[in-house]
Protein backbone atom coordinates (compact mmCIF):
# COMPACT_ATOMS: atom_id res chain seq x y z
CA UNK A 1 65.03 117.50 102.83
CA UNK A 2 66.46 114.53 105.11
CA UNK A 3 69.95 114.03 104.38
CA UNK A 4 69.65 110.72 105.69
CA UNK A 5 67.51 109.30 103.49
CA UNK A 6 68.64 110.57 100.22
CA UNK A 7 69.56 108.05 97.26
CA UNK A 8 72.76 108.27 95.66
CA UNK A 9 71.46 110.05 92.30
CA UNK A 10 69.74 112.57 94.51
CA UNK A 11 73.51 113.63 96.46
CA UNK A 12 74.97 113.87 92.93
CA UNK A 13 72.01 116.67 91.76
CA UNK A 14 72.72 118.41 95.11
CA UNK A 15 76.60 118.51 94.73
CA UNK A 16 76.01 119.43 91.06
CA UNK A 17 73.47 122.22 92.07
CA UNK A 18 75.70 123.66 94.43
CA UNK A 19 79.16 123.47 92.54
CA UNK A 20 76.77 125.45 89.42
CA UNK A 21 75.76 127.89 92.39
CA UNK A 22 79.62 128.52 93.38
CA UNK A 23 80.56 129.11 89.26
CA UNK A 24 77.61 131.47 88.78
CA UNK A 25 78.66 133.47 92.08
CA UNK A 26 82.31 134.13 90.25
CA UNK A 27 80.80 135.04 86.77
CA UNK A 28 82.78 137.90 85.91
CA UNK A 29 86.11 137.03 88.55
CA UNK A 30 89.29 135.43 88.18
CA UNK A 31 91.51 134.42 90.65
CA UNK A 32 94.12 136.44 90.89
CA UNK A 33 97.29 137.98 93.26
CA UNK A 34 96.88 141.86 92.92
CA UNK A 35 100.13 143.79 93.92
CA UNK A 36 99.52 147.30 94.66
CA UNK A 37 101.45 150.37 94.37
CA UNK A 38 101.58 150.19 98.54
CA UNK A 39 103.18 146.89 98.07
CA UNK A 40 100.09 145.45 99.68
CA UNK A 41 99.62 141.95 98.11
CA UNK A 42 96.53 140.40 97.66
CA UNK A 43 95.30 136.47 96.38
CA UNK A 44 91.31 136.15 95.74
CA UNK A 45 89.01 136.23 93.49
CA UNK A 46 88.91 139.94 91.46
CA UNK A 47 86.51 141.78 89.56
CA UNK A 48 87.71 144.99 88.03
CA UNK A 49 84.82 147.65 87.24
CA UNK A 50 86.05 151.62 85.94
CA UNK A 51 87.38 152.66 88.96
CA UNK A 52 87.40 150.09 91.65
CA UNK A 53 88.90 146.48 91.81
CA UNK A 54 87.07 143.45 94.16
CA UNK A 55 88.66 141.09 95.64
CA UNK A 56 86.34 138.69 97.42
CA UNK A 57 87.95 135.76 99.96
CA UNK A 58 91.02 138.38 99.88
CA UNK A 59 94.08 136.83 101.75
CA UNK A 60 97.04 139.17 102.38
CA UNK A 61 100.48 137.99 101.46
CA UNK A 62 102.66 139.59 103.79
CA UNK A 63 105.61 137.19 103.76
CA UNK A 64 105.96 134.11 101.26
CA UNK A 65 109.20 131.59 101.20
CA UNK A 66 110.44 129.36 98.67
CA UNK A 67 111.55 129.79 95.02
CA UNK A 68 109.13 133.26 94.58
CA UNK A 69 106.10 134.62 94.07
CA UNK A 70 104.79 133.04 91.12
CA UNK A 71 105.22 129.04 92.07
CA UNK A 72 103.83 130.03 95.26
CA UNK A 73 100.79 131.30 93.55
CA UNK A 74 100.62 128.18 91.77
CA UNK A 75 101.51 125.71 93.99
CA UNK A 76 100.55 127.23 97.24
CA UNK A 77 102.68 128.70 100.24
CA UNK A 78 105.10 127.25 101.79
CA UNK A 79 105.83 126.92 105.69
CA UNK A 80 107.19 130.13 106.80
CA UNK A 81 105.18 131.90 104.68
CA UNK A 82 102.63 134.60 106.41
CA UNK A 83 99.40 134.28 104.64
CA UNK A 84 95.94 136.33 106.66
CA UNK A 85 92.51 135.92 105.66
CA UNK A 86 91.02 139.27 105.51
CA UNK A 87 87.70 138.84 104.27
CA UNK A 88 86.46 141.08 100.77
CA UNK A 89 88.86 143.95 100.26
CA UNK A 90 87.67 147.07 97.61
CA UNK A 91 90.52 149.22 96.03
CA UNK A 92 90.95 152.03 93.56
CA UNK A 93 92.40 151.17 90.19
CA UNK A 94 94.82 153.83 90.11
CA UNK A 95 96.84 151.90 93.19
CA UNK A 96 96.69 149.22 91.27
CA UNK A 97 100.68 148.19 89.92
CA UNK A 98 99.74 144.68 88.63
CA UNK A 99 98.12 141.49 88.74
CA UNK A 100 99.28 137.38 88.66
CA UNK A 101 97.28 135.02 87.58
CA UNK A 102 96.65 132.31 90.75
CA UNK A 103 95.74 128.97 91.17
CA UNK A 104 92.77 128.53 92.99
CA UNK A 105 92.86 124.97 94.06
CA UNK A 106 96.21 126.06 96.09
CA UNK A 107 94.78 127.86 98.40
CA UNK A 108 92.38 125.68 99.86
């Protein structure tokens, strides 16, 4: 496929293709902060099975500032706040205390 040559119509079924590609791979997830009974935070997208939880694109909320946890997890962090990227991180229900729904659009 030559990027350079494609038409208009033909950038819109590629864009469409892959945003349906990035819905199917989170069939099943929600985004989500997961506090756990470590008071290790975590914002990504989670899948709960029995006995473990997923969270894939995991970021770990060790410090956030501003008027709390939930705006922040709406509206995104604020400066100050200490946010890592940590990749996918697996953990056993019973450490689990509770979960937030997030916004996903503030964290990109």
């Amino acid at each position: 496929m030559n990027i350079e040559k494609m038409t208009v119509e033909e950038l819109k079924a590629a864009a469409a293709k892959c945003e349906k590609l990035e819905n199917e791979k989170r069939t099943g997830e929600k985004f989500q902060c997961v506090i756990l009974s470590d008071r290790f935070i975590y914002v990504g997208w989670v899948k709960r099975t029995k006995a473990r939880i997923y969270i894939r694109d995991a970021k770990n909320v060790r410090y956030w500032s501003g008027n709390g946890l939930g705006p922040s997890l709406q509206n995104g962090f604020k400066d100050g706040s200490k946010v890592d990227a940590c990749g996918d991180v697996v953990v056993e229900k019973s450490a689990l205390r509770h979960t937030i729904d997030a916004n996903p659009a503030a964290f990109k």
